[in-house]
C-alpha atoms as a PDB file:
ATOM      1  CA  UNK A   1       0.000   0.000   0.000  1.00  0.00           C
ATOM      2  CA  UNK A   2       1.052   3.500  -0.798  1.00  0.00           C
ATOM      3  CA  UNK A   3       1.665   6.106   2.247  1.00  0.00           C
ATOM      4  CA  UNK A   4       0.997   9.767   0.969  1.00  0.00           C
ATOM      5  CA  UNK A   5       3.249  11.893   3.468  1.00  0.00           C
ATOM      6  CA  UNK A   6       2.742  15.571   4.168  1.00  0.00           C
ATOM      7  CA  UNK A   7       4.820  17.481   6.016  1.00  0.00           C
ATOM      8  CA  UNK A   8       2.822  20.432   6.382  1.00  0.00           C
ATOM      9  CA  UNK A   9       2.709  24.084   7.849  1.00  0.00           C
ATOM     10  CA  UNK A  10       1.247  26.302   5.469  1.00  0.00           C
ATOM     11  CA  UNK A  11      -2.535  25.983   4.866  1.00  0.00           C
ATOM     12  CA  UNK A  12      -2.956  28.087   1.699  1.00  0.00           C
ATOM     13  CA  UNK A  13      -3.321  25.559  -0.617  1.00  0.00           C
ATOM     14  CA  UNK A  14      -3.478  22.445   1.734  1.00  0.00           C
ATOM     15  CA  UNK A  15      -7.781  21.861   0.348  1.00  0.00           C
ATOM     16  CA  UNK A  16      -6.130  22.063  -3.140  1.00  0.00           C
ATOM     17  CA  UNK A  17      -3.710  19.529  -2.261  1.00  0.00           C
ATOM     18  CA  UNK A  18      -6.117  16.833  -0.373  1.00  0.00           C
ATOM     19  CA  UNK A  19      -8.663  17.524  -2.580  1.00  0.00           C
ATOM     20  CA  UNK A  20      -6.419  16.195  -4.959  1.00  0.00           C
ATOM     21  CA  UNK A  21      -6.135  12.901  -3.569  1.00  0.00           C
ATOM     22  CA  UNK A  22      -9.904  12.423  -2.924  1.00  0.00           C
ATOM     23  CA  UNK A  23     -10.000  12.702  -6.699  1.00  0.00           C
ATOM     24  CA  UNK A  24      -7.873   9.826  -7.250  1.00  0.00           C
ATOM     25  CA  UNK A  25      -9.246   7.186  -9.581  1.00  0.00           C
ATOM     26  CA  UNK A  26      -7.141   4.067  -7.342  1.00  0.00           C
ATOM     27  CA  UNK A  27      -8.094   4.721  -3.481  1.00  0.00           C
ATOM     28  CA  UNK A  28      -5.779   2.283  -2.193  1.00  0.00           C
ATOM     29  CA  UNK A  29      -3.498   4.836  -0.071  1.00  0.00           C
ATOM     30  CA  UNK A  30      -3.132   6.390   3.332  1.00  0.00           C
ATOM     31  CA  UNK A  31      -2.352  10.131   3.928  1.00  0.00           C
ATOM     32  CA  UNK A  32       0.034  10.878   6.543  1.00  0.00           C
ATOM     33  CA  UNK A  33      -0.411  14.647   7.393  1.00  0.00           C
ATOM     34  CA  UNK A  34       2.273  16.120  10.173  1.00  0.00           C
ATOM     35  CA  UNK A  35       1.886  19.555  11.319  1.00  0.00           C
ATOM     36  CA  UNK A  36       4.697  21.585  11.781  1.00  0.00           C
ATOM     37  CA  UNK A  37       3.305  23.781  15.086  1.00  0.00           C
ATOM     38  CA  UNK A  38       1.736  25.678  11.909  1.00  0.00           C
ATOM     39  CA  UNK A  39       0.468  29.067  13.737  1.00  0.00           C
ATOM     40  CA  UNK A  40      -2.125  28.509  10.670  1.00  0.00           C
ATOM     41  CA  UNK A  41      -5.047  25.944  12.067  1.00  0.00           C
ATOM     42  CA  UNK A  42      -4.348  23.119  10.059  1.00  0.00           C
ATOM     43  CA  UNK A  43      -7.536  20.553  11.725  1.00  0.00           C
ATOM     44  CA  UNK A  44      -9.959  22.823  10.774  1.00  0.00           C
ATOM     45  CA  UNK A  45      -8.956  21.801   7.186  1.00  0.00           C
ATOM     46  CA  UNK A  46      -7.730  17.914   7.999  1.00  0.00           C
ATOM     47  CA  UNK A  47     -11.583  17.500   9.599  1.00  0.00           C
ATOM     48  CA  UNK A  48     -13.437  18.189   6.034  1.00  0.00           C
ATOM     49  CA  UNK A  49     -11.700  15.132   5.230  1.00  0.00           C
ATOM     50  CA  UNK A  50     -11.449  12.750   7.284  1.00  0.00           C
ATOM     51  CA  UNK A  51     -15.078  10.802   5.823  1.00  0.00           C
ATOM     52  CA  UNK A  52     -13.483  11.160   2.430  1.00  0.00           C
ATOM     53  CA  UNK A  53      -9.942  10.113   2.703  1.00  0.00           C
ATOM     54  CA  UNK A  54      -7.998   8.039   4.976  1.00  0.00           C
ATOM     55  CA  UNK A  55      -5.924  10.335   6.853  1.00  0.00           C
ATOM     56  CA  UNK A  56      -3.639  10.326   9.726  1.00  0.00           C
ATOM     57  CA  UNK A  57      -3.090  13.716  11.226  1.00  0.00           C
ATOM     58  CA  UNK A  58      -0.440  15.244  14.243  1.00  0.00           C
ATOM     59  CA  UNK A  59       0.316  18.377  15.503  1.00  0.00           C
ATOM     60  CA  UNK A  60       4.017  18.672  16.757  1.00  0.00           C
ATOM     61  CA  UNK A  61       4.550  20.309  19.760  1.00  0.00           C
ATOM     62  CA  UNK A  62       7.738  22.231  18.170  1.00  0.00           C
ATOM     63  CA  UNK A  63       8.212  24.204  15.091  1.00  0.00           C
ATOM     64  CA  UNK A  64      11.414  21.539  13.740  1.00  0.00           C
ATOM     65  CA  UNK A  65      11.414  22.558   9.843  1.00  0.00           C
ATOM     66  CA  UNK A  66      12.543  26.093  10.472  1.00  0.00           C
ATOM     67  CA  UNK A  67      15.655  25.014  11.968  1.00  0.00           C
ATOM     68  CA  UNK A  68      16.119  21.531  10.213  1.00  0.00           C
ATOM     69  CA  UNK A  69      13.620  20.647   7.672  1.00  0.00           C
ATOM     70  CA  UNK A  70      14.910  17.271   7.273  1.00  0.00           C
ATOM     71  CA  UNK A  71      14.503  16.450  10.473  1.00  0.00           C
ATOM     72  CA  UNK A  72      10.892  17.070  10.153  1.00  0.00           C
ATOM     73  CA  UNK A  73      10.648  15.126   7.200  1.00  0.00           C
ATOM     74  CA  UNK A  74      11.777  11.848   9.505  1.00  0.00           C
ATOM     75  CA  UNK A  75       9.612  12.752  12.216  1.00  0.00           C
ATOM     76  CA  UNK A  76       6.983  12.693   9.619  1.00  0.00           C
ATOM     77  CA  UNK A  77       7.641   9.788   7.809  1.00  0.00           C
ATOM     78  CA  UNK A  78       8.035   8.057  11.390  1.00  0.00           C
ATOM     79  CA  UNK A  79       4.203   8.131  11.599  1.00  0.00           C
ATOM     80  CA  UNK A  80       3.691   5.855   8.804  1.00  0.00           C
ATOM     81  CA  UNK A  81       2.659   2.109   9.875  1.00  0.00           C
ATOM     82  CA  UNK A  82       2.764  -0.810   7.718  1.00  0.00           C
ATOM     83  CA  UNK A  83       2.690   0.950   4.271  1.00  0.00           C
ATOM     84  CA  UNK A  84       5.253  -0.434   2.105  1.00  0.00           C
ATOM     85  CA  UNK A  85       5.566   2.518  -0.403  1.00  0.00           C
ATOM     86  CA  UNK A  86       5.826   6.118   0.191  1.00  0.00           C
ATOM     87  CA  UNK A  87       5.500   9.744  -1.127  1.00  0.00           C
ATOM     88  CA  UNK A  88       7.229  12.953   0.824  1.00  0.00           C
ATOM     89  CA  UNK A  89       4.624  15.340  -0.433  1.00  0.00           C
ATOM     90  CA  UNK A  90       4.110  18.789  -0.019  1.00  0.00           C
ATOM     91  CA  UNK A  91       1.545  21.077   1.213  1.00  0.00           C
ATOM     92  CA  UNK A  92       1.032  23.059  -1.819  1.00  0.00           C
ATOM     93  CA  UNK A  93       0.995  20.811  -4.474  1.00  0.00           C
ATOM     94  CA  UNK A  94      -1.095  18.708  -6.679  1.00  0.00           C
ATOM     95  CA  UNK A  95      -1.361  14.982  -8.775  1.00  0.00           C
ATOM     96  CA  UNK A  96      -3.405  13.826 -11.281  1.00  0.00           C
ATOM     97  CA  UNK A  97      -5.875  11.546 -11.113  1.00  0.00           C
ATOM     98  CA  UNK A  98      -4.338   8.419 -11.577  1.00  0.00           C
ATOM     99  CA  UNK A  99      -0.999   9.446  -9.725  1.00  0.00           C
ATOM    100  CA  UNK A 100      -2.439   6.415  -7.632  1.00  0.00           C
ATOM    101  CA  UNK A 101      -3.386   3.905 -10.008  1.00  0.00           C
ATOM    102  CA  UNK A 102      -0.142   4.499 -12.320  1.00  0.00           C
ATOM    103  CA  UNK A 103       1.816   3.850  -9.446  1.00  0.00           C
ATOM    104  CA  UNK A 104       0.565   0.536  -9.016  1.00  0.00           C
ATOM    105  CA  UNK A 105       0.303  -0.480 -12.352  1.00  0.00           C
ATOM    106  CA  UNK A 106       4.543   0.437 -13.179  1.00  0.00           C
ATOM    107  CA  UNK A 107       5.301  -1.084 -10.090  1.00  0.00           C
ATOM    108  CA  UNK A 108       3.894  -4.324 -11.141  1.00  0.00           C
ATOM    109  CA  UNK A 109       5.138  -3.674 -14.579  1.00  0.00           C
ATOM    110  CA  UNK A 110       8.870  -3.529 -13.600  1.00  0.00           C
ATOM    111  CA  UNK A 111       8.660  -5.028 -10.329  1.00  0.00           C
ATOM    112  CA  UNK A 112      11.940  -4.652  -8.004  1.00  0.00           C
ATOM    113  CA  UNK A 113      12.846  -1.300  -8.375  1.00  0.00           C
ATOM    114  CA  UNK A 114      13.448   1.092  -5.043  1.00  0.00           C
ATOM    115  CA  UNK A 115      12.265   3.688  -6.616  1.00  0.00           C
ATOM    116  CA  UNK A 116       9.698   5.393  -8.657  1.00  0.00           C
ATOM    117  CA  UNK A 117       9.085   8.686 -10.451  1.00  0.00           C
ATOM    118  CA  UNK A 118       6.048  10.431 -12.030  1.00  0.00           C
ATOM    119  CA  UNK A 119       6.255  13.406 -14.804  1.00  0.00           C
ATOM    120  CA  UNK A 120       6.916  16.599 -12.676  1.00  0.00           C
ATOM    121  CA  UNK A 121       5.253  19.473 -14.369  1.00  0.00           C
ATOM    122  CA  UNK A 122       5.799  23.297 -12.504  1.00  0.00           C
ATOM    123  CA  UNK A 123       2.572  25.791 -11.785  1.00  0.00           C
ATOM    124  CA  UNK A 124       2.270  29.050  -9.757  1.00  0.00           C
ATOM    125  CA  UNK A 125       0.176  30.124  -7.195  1.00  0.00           C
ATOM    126  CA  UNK A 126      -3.023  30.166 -10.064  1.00  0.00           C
ATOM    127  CA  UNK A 127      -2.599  26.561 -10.773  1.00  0.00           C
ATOM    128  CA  UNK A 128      -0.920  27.360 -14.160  1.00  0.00           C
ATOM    129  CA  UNK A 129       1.766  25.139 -15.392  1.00  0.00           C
ATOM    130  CA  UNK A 130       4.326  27.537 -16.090  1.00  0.00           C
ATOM    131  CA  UNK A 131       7.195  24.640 -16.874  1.00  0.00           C
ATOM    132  CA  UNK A 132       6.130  21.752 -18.721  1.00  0.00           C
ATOM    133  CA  UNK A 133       9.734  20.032 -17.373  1.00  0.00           C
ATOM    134  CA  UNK A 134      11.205  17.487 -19.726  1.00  0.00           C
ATOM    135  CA  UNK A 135      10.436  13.675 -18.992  1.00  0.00           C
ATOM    136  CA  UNK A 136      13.007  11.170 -18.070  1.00  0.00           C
ATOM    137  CA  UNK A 137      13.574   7.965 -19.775  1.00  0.00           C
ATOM    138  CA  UNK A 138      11.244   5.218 -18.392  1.00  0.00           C
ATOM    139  CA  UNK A 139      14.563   3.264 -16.507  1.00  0.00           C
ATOM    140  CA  UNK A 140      17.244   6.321 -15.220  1.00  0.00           C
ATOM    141  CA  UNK A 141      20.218   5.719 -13.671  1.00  0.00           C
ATOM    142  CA  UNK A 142      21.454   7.502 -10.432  1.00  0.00           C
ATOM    143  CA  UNK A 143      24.518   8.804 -12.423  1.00  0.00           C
ATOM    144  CA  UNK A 144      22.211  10.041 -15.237  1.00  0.00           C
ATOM    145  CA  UNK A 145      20.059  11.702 -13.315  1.00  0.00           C
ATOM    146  CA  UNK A 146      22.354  13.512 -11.413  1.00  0.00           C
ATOM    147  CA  UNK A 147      23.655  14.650 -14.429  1.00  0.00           C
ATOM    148  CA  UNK A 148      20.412  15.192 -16.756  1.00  0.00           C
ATOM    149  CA  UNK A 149      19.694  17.355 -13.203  1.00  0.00           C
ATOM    150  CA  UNK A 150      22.455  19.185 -12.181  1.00  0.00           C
ATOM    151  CA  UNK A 151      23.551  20.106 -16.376  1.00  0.00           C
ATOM    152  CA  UNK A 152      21.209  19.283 -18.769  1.00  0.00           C
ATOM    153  CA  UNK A 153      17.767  21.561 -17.707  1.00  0.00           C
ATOM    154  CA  UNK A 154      16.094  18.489 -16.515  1.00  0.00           C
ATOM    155  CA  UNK A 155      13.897  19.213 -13.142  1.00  0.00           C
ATOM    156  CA  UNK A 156      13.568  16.871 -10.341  1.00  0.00           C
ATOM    157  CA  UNK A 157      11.807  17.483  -6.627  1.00  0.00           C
ATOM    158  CA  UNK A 158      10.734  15.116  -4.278  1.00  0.00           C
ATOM    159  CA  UNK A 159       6.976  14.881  -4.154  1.00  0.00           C
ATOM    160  CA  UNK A 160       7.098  13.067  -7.587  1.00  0.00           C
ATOM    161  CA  UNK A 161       9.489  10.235  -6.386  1.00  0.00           C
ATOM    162  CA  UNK A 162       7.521   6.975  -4.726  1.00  0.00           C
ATOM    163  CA  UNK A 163      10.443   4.926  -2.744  1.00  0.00           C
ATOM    164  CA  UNK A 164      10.201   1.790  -0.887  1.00  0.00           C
ATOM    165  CA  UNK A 165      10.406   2.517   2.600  1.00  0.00           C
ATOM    166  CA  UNK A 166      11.998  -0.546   3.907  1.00  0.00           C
ATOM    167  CA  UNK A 167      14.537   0.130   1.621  1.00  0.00           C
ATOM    168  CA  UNK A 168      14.674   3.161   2.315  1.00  0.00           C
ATOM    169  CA  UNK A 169      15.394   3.463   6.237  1.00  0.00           C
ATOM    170  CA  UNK A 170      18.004   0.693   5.684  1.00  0.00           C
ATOM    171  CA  UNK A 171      20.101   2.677   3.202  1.00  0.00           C
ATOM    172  CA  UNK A 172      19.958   5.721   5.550  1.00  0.00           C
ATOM    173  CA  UNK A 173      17.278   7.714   4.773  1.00  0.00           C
ATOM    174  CA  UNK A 174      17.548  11.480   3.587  1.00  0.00           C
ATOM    175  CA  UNK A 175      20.654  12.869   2.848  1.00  0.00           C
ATOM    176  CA  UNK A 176      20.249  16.363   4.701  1.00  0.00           C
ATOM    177  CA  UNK A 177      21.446  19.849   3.541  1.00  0.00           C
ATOM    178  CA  UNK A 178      20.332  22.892   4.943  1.00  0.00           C
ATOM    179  CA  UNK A 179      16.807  24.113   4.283  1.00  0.00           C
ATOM    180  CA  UNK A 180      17.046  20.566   2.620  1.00  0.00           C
ATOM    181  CA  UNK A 181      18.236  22.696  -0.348  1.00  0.00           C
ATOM    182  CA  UNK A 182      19.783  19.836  -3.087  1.00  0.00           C
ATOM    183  CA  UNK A 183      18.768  16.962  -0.811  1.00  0.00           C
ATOM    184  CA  UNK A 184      15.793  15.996  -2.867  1.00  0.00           C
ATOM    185  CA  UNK A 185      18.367  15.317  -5.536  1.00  0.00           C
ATOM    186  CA  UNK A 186      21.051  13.721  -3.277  1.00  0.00           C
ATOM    187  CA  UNK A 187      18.406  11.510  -1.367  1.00  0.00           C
ATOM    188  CA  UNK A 188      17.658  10.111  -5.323  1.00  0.00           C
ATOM    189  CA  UNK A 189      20.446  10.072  -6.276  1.00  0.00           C
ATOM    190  CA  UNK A 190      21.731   7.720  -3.142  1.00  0.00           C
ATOM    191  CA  UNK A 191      18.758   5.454  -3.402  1.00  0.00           C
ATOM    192  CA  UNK A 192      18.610   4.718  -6.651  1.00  0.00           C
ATOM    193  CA  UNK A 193      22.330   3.640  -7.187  1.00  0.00           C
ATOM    194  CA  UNK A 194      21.494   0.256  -7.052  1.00  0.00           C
ATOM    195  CA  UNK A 195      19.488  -0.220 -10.472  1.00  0.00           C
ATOM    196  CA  UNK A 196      18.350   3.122 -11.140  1.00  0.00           C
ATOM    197  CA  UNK A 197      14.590   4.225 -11.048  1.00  0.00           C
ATOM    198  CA  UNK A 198      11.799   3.913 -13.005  1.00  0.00           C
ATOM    199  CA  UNK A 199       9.124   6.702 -14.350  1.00  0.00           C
ATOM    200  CA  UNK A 200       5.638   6.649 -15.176  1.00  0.00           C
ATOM    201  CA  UNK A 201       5.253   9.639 -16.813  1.00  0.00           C
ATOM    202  CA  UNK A 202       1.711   9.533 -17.653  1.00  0.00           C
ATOM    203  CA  UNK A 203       1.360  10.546 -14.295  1.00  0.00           C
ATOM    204  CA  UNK A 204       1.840  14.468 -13.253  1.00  0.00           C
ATOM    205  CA  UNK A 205       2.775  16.019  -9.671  1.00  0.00           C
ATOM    206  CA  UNK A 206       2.495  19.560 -10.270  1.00  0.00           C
ATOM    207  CA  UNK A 207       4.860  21.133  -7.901  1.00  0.00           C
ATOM    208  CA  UNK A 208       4.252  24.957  -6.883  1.00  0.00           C
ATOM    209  CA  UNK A 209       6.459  27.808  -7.280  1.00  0.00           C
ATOM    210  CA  UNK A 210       4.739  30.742  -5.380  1.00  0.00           C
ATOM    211  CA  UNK A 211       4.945  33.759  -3.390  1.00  0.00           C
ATOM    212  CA  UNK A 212       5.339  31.701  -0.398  1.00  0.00           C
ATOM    213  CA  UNK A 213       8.381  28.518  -1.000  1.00  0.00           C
ATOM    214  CA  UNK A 214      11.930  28.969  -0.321  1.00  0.00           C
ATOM    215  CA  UNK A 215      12.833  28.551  -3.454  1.00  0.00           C
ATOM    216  CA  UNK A 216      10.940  31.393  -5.212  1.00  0.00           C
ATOM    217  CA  UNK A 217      12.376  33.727  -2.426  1.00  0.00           C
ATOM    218  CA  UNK A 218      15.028  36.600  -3.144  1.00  0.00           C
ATOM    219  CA  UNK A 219      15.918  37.103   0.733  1.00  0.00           C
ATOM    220  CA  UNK A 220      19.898  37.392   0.778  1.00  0.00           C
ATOM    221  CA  UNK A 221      20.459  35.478   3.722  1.00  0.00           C
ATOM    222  CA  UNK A 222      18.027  32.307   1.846  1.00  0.00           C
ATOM    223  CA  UNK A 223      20.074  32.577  -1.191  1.00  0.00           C
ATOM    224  CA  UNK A 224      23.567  32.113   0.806  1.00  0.00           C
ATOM    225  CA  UNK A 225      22.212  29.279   3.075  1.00  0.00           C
ATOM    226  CA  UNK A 226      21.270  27.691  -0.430  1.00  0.00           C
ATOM    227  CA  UNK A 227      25.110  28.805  -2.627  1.00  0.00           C
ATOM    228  CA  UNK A 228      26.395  27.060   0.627  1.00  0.00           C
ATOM    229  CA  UNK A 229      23.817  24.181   0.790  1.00  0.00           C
ATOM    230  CA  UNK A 230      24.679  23.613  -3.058  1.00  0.00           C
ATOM    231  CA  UNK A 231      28.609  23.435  -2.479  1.00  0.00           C
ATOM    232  CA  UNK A 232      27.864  21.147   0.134  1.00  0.00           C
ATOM    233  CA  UNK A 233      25.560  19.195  -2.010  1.00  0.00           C
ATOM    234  CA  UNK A 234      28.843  18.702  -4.426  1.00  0.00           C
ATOM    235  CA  UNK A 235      31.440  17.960  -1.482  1.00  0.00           C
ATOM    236  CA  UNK A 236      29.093  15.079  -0.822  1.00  0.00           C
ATOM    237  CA  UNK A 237      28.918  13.445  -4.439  1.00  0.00           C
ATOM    238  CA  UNK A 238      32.605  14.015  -4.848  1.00  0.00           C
ATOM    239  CA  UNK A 239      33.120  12.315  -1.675  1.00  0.00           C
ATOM    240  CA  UNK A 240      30.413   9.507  -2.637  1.00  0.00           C
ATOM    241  CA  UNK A 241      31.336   9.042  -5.994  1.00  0.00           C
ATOM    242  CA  UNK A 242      32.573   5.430  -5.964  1.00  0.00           C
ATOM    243  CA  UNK A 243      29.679   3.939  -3.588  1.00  0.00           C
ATOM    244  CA  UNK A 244      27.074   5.761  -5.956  1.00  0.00           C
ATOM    245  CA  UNK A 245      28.638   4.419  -9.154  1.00  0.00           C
ATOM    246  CA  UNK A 246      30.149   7.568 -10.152  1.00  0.00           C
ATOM    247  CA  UNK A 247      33.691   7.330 -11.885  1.00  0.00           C
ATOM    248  CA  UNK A 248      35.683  10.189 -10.492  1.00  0.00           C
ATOM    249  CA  UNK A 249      38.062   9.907 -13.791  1.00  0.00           C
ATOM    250  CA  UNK A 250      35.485  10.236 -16.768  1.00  0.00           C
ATOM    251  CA  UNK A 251      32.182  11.774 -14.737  1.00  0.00           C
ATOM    252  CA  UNK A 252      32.496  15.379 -14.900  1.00  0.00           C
ATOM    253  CA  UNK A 253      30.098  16.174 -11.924  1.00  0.00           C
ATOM    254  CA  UNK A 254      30.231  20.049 -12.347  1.00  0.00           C
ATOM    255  CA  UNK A 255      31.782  22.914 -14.488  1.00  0.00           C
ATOM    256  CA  UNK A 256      33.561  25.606 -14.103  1.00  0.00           C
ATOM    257  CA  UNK A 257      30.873  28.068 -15.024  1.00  0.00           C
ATOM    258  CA  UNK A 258      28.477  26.250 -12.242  1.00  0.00           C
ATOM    259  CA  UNK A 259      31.633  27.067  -9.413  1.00  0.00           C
ATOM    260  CA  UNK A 260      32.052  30.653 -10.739  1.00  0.00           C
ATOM    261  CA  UNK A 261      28.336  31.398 -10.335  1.00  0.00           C
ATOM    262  CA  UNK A 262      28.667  29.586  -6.549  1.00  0.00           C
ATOM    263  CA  UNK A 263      32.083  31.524  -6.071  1.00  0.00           C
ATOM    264  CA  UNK A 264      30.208  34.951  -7.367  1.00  0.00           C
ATOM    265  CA  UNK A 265      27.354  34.714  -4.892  1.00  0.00           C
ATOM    266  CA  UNK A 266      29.376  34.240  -2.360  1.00  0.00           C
ATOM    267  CA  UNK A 267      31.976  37.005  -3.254  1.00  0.00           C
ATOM    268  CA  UNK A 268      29.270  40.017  -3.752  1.00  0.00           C
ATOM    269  CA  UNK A 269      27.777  38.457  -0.159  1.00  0.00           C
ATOM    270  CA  UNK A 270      31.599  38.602   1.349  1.00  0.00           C
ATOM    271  CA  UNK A 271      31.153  35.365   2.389  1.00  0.00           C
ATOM    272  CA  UNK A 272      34.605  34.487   1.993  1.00  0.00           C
ATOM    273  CA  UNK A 273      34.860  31.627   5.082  1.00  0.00           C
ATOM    274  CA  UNK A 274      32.193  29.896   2.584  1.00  0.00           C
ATOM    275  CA  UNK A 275      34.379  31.060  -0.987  1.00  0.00           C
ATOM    276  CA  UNK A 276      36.975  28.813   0.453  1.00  0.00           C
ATOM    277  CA  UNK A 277      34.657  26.079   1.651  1.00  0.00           C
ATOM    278  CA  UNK A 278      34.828  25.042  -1.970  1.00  0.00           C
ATOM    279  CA  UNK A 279      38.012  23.898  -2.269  1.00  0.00           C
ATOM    280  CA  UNK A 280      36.950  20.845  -0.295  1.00  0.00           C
ATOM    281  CA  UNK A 281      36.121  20.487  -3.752  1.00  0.00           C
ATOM    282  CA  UNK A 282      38.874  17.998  -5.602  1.00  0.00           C
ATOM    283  CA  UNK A 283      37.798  18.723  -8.451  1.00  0.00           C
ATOM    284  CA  UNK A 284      37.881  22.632  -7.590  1.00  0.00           C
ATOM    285  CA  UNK A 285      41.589  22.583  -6.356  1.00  0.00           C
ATOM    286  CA  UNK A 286      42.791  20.771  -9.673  1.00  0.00           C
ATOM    287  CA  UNK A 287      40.698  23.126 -11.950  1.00  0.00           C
ATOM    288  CA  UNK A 288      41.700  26.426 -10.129  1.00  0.00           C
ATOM    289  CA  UNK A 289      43.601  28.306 -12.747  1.00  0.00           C
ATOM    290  CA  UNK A 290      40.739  28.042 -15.301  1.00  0.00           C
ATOM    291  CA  UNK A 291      37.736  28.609 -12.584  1.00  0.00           C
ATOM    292  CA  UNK A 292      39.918  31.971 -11.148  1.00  0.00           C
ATOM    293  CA  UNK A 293      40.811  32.870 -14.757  1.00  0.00           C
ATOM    294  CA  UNK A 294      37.052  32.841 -15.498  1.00  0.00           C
ATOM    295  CA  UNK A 295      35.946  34.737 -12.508  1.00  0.00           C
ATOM    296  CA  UNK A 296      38.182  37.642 -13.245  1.00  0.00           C
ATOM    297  CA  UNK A 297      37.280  38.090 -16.786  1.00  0.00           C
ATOM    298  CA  UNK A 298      33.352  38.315 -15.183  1.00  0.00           C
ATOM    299  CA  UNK A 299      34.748  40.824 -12.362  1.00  0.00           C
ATOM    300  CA  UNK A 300      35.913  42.760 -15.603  1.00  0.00           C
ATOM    301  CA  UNK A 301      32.537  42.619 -17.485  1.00  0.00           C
ATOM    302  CA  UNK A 302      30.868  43.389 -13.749  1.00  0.00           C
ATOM    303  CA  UNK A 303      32.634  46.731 -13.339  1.00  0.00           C
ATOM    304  CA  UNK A 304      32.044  47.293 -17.671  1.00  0.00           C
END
């Protein structure tokens, strides 16, 4: 059975959301909702449903996402009971109808897999898909992803992912960053290692990019917690690279221009404890001559 996890705090579009689900055309799922000591009065909105969808819902007595949203993420996925699948959802976002049913009928299809992926499709605060996202191959490796991800456009959150949770607590769980910036992509990436992941893209999560997510926000302090979060992202797969399958030789894992932009951030910020954070980096050290060479010539165009 499939275990529909919310990690919630925000109630704006939380009806949307489980309304959603009580559309689904397969109702062979559980929701899991776990409240974040929302100030926002979250059971009001849980109540409407509980005669129309199976739902499990807790208010925590602390506030644990603001400081480590990763953390809250466990705590929530700690509430799920004999479920053998799993979705970490969100709050504001949406699935089609058959998210559900497709899920079941691909996992039977190409049984043995860890993990799972729908077609991820982008829409703003009006429900209007404003990125169609590009699809992945039906079997994707974790080194292919990571790279179709991180350098060629291709879009990837968690909500869309379905993982086995057995499997999933054995191999460690979520790989945590702060603000849990780039750990949707590292937690993929180290669970499906093993034989990849499969997608059913005739299935949509539409994941929202409003007023309201971290990751529409243009707060300075955000953006550094995320240029750091990222570098830390790519300490980790350098440092991972031959457990995950990478091969440190022949896998370029980044490019220069993707460390200048990191480098720039932090620069204009005067960050500089962070600037040299990077050079944890392998990759960074060896490559230093054409990365400093690059940001110079963009110092030069920034004062042009």
């Amino acid at each position: 059975m499939l275990a529909i996890v919310i990690p919630a705090y925000k109630r704006d579009f939380l009806k949307k959301t489980l309304t959603s689900f009580v559309l689904q055309s397969n109702k062979n799922f559980k929701i899991y909702v776990g409240d974040d000591n929302s100030p926002n009065n979250l059971s009001e909105i849980i109540d409407e449903f509980r005669r129309i969808l199976n739902i499990e819902y807790i208010r925590f007595d602390n506030n644990l996402g603001a400081t480590d949203l990763c953390a809250h993420w466990e705590r929530c996925l700690n509430m799920v009971k004999s479920e053998e699948w799993f979705s970490m959802f969100s709050d504001d976002d949406l699935v089609s109808t058959n998210f559900v049913e497709s899920f079941y009928r691909i996992n039977s299809k190409y049984p043995g897999y860890a993990v799972y992926k729908a077609h991820l499709k982008i829409i703003n605060e009006y429900d209007e898909v404003i990125d169609e996202c590009k699809k992945f191959d039906t079997l994707t490796t974790s080194c292919q992803f990571y790279h179709n991800a991180l350098n060629k456009g291709y879009k990837a959150r968690m909500p869309e992912f379905v993982f086995n949770k057995a499997t999933f607590i054995l191999n460690g769980g979520f790989v945590k960053f702060d603000l849990a910036f780039r750990s949707d992509t590292a937690t993929v990436v180290k669970h499906s290692n093993t034989n990849g992941f499969i997608s059913f893209n005739d299935a949509e999560v539409l994941w929202r990019r409003s007023f309201i997510n971290i990751s529409s926000t243009k707060n300075k302090s955000i953006k550094l917690r995320r240029t750091k979060a990222t570098i830390e992202f790519l300490i980790w797969i350098e440092k991972n690279a031959e457990v995950l399958g990478f091969n440190k030789t022949n896998f370029n894992f980044v490019t220069s221009q993707q460390i200048v932009n990191l480098l720039r951030d932090l620069l204009e910020s005067k960050n500089i404890f962070n600037a040299l954070l990077i050079l944890k980096i392998s990759w960074v050290r060896k490559n230093l001559k054409t990365i400093l060479s690059s940001l110079v010539k963009y110092k030069s165009m920034d004062r042009s």
